[in-house]
PDB file of N, CA and C in Angstrom:
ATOM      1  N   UNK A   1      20.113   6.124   9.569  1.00  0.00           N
ATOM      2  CA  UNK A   1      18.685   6.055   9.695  1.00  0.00           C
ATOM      3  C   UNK A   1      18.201   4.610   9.594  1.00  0.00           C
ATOM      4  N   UNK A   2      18.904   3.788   8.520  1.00  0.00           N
ATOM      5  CA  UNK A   2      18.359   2.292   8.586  1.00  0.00           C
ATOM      6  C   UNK A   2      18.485   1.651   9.820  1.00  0.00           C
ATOM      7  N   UNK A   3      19.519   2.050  10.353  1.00  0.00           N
ATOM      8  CA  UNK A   3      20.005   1.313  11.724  1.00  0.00           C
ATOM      9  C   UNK A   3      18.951   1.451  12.442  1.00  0.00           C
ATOM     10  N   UNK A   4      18.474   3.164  12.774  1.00  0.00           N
ATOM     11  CA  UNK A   4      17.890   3.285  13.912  1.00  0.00           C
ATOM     12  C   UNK A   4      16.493   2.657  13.822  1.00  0.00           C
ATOM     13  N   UNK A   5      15.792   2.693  12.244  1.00  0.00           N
ATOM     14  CA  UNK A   5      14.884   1.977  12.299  1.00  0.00           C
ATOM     15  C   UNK A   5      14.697   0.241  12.418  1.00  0.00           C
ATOM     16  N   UNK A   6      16.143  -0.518  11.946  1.00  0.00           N
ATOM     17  CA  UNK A   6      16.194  -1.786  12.614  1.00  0.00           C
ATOM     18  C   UNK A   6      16.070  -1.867  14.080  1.00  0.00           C
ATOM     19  N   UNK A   7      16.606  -0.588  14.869  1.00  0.00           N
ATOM     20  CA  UNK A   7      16.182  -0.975  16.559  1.00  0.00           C
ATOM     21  C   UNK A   7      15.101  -0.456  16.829  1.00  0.00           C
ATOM     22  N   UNK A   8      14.307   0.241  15.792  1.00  0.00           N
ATOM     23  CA  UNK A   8      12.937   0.034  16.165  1.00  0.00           C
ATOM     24  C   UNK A   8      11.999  -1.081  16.011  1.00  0.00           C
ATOM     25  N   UNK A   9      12.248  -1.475  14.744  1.00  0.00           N
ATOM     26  CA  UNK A   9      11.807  -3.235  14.540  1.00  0.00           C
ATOM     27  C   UNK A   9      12.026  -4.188  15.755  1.00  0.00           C
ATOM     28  N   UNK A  10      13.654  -4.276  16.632  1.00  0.00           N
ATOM     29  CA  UNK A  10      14.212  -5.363  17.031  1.00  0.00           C
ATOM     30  C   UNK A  10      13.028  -4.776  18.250  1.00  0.00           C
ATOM     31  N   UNK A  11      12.576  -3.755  18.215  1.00  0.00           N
ATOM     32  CA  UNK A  11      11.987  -3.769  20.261  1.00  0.00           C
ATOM     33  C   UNK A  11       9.986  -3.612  19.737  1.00  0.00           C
ATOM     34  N   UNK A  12      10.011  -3.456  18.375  1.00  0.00           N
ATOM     35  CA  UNK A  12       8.631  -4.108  17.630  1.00  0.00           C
ATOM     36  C   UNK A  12       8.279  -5.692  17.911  1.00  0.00           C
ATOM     37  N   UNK A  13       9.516  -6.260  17.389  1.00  0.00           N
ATOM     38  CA  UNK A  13       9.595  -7.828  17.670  1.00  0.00           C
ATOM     39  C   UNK A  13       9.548  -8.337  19.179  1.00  0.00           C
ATOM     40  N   UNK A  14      10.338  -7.473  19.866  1.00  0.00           N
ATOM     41  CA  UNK A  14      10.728  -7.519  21.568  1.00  0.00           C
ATOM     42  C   UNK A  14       9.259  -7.839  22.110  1.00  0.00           C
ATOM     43  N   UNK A  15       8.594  -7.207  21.890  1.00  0.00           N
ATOM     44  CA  UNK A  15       6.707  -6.968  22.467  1.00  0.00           C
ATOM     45  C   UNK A  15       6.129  -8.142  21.749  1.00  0.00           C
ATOM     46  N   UNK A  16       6.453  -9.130  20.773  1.00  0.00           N
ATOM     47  CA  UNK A  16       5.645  -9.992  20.164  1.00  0.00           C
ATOM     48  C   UNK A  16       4.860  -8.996  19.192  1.00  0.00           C
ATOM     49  N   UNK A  17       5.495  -8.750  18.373  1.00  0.00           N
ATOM     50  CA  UNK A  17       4.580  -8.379  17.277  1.00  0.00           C
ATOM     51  C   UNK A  17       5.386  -8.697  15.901  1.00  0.00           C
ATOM     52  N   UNK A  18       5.269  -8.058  14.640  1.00  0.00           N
ATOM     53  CA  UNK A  18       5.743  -8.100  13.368  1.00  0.00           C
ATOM     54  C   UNK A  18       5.306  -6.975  12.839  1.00  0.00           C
ATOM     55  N   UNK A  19       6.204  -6.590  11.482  1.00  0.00           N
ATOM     56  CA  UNK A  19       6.251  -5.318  11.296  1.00  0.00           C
ATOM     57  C   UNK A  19       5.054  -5.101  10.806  1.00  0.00           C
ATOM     58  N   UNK A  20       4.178  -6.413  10.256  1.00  0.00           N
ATOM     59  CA  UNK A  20       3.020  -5.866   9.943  1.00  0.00           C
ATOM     60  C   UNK A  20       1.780  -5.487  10.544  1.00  0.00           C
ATOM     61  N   UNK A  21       2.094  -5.437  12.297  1.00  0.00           N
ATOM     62  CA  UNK A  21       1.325  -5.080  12.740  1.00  0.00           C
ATOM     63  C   UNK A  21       1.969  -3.235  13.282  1.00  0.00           C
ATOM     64  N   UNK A  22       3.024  -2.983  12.783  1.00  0.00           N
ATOM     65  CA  UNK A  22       2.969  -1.488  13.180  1.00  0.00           C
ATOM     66  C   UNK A  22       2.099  -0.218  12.113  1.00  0.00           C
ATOM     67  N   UNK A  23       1.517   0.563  12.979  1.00  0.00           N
ATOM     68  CA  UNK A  23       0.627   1.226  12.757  1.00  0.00           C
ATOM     69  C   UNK A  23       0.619   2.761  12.296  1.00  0.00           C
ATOM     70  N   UNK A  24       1.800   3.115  13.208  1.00  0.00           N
ATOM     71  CA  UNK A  24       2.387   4.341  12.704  1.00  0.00           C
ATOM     72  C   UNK A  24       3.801   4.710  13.027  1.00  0.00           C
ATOM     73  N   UNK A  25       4.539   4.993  12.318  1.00  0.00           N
ATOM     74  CA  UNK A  25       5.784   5.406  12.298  1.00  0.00           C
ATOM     75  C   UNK A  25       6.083   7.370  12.209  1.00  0.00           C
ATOM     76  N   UNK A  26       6.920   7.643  13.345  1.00  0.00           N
ATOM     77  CA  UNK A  26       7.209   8.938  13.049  1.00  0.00           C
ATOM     78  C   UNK A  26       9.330   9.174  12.971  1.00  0.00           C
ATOM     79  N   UNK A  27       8.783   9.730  11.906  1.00  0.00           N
ATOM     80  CA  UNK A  27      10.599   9.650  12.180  1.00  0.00           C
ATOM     81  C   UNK A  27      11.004  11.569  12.044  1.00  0.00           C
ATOM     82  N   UNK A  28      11.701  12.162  13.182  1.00  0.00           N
ATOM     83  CA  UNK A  28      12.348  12.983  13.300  1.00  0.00           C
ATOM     84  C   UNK A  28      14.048  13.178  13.466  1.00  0.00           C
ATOM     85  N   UNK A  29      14.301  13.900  12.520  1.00  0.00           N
ATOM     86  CA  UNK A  29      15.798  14.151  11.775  1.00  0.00           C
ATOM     87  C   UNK A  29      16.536  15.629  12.357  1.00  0.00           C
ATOM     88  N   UNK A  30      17.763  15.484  12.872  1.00  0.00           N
ATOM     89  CA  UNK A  30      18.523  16.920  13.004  1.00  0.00           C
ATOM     90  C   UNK A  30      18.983  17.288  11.671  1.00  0.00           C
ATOM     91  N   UNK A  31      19.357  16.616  10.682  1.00  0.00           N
ATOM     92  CA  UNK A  31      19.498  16.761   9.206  1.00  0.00           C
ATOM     93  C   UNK A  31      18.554  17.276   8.317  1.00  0.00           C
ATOM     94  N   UNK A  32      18.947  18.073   7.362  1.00  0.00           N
ATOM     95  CA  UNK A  32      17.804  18.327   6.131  1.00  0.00           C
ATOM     96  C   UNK A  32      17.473  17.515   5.207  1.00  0.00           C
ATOM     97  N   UNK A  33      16.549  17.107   4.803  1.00  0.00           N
ATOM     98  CA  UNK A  33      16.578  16.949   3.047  1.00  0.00           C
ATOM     99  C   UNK A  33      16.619  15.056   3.372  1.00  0.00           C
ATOM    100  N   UNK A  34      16.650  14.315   3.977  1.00  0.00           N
ATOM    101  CA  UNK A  34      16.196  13.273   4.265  1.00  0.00           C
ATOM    102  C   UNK A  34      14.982  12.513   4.099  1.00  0.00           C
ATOM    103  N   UNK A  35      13.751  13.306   3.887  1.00  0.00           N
ATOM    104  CA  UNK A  35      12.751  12.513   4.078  1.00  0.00           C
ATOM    105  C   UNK A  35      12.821  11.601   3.315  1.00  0.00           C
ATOM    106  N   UNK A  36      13.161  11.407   1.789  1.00  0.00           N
ATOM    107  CA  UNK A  36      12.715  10.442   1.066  1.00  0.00           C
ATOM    108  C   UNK A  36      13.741   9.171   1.181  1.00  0.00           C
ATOM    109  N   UNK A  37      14.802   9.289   1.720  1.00  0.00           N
ATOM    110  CA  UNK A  37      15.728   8.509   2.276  1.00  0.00           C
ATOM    111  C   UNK A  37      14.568   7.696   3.163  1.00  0.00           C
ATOM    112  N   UNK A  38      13.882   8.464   4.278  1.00  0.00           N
ATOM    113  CA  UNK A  38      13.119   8.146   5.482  1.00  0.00           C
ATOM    114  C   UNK A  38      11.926   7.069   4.394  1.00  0.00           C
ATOM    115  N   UNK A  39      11.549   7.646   3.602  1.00  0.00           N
ATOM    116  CA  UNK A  39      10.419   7.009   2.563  1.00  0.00           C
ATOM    117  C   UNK A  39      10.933   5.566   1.898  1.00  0.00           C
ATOM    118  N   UNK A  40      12.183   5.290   1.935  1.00  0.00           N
ATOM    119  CA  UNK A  40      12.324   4.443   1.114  1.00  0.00           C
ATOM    120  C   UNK A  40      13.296   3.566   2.357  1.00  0.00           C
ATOM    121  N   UNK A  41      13.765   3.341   3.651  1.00  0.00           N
ATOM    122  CA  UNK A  41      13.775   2.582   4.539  1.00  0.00           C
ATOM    123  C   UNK A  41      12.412   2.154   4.748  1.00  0.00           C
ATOM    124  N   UNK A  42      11.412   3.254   5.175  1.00  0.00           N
ATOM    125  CA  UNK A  42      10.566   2.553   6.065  1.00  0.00           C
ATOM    126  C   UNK A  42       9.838   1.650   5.041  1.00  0.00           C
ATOM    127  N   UNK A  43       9.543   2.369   3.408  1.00  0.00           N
ATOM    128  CA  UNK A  43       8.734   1.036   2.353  1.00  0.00           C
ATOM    129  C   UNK A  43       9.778  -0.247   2.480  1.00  0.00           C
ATOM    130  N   UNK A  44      11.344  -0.523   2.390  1.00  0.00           N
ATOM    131  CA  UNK A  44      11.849  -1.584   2.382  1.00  0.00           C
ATOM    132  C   UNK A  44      11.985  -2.279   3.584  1.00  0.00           C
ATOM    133  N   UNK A  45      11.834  -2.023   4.767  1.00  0.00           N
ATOM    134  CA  UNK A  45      11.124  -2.888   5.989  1.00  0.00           C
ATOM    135  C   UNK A  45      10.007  -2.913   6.771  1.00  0.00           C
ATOM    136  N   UNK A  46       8.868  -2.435   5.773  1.00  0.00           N
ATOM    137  CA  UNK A  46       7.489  -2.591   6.231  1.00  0.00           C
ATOM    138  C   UNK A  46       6.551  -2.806   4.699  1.00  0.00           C
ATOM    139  N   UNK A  47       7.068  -2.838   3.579  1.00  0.00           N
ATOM    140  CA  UNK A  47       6.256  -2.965   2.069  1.00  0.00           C
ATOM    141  C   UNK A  47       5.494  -1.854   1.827  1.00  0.00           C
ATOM    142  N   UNK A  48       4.927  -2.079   0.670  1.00  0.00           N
ATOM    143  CA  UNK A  48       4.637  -1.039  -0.004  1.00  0.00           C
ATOM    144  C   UNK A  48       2.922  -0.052   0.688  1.00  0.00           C
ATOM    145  N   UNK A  49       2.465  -1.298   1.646  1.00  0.00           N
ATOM    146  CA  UNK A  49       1.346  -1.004   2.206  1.00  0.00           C
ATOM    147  C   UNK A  49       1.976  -0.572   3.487  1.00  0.00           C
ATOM    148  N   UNK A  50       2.870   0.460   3.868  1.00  0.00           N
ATOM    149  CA  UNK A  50       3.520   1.087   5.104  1.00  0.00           C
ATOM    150  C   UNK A  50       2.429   1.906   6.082  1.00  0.00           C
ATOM    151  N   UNK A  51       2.632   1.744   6.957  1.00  0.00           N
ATOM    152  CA  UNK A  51       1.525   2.329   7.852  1.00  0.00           C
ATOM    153  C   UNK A  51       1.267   3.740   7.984  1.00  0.00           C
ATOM    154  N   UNK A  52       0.582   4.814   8.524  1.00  0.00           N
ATOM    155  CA  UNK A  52       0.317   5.981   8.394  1.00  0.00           C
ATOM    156  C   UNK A  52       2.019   6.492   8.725  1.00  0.00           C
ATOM    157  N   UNK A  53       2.863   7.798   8.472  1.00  0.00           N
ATOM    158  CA  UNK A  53       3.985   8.370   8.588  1.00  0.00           C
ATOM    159  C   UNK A  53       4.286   9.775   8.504  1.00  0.00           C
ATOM    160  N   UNK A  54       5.067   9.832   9.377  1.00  0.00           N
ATOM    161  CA  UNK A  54       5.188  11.504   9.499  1.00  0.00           C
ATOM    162  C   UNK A  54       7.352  11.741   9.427  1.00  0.00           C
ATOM    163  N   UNK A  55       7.662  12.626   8.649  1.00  0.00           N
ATOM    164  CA  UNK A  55       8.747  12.311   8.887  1.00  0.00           C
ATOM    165  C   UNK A  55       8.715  14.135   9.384  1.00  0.00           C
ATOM    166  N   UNK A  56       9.783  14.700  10.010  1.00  0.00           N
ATOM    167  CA  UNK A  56      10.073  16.361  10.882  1.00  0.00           C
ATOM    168  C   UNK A  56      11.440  16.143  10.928  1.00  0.00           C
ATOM    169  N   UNK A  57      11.778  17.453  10.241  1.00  0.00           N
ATOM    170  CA  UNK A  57      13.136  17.961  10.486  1.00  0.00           C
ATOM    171  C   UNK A  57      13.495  18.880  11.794  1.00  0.00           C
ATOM    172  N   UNK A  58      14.194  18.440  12.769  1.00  0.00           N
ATOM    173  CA  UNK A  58      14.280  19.305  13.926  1.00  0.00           C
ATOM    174  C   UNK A  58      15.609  19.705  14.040  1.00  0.00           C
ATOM    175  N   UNK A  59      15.691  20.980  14.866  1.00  0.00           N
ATOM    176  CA  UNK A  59      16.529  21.531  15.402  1.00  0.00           C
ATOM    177  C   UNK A  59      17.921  20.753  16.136  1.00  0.00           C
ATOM    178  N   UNK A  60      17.112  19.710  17.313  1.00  0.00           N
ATOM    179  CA  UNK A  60      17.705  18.934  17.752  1.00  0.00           C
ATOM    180  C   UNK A  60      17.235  18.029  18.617  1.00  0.00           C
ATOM    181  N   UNK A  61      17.837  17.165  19.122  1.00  0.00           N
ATOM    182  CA  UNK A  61      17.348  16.031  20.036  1.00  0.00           C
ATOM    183  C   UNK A  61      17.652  15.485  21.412  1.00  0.00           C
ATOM    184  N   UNK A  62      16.740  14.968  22.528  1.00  0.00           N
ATOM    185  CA  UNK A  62      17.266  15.335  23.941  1.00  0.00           C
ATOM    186  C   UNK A  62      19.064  14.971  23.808  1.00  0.00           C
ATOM    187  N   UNK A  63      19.329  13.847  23.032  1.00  0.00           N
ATOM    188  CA  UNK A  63      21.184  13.739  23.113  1.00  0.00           C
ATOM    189  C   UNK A  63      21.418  14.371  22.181  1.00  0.00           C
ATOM    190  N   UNK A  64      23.027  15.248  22.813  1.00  0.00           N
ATOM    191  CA  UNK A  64      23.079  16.320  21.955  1.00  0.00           C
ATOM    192  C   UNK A  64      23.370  15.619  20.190  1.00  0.00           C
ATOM    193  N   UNK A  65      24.396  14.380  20.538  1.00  0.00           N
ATOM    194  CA  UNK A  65      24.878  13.307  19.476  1.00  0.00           C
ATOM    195  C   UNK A  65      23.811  12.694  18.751  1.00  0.00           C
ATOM    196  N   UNK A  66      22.283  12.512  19.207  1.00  0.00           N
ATOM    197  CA  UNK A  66      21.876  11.920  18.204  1.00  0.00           C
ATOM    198  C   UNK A  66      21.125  12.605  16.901  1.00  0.00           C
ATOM    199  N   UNK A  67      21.514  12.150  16.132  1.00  0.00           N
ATOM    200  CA  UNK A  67      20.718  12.719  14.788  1.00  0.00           C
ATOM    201  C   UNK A  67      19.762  12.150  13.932  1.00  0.00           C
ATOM    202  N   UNK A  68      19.099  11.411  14.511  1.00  0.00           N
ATOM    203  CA  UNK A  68      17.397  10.606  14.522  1.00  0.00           C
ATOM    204  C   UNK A  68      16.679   9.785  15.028  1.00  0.00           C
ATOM    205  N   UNK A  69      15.476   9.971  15.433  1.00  0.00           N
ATOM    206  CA  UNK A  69      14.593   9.468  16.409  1.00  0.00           C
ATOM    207  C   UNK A  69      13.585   8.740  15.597  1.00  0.00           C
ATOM    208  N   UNK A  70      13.576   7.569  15.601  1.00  0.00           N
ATOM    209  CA  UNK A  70      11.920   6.891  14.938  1.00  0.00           C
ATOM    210  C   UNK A  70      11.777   6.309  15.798  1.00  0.00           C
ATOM    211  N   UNK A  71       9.933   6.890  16.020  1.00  0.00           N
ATOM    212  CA  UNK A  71       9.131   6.079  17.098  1.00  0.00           C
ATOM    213  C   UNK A  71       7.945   5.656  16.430  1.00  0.00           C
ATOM    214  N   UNK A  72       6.971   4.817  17.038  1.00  0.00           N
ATOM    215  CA  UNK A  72       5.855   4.137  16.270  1.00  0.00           C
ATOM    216  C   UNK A  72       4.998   3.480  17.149  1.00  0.00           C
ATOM    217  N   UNK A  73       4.349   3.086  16.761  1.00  0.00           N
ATOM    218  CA  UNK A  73       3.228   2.008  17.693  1.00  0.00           C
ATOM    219  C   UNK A  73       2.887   0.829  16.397  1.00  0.00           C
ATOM    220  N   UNK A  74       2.680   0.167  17.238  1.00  0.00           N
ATOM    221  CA  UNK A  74       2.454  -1.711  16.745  1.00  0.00           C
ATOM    222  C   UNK A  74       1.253  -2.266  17.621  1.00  0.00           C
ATOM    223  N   UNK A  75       0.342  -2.650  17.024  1.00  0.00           N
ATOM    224  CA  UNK A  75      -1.280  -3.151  17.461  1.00  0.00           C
ATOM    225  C   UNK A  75      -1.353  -4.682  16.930  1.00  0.00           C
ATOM    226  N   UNK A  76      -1.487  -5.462  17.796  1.00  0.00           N
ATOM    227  CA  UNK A  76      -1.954  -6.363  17.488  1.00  0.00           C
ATOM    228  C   UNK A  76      -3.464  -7.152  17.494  1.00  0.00           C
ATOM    229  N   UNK A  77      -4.194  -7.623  16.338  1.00  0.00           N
ATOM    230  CA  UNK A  77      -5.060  -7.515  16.302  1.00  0.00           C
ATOM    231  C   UNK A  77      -6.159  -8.529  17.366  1.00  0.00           C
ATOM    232  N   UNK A  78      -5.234  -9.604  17.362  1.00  0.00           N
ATOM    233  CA  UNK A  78      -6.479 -10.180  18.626  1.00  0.00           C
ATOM    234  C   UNK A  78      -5.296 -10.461  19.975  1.00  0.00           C
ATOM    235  N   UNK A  79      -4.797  -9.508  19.860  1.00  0.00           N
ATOM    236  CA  UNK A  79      -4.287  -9.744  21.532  1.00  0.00           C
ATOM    237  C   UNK A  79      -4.956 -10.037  22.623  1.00  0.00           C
ATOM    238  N   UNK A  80      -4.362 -10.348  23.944  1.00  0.00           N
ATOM    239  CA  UNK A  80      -5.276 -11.049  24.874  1.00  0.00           C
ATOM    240  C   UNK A  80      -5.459  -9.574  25.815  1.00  0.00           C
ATOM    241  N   UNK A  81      -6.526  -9.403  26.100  1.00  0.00           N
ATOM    242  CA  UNK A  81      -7.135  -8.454  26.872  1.00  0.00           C
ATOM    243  C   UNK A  81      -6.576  -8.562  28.452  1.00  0.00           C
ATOM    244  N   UNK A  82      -5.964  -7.064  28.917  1.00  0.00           N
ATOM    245  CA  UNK A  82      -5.011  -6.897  29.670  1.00  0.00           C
ATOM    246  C   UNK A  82      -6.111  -6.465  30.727  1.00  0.00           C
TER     247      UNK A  82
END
């Protein structure tokens, strides 16, 4: 799970941003009983002020092999108008 959330950071960073501009994090698990695992990555690479979060235990995921998905959005506050 740390991993997958470092390659969510590395493609956070990819876009020009920093973790302190991500906004919400969702992390979904084929495993049980994880969330607070999920609670205590995302506070140690985003601090204690972590952005809104949802963590879901699922069934499964489009690859049959993977066993967690964290996705999120990252806002930056005076970006240049597209």
């Amino acid at each position: 799970m740390a991993t997958a959330f470092d390659h969510f950071l590395a493609v956070v960073a990819a876009a020009g941003c920093e973790p302190r501009d991500v906004v919400r994090v969702t992390c979904y698990c084929v495993e049980r009983g994880y969330g607070a695992l999920f609670d205590g990555i995302r506070e140690a690479r985003l601090g204690a002020a972590a952005p809104v979060s949802a963590y879901f235990e699922v069934a499964g995921l489009s690859h049959p092999a993977a066993l967690v998905c964290i996705e999120g959005e990252a806002v930056q506050e005076n970006a240049p108008q597209r």
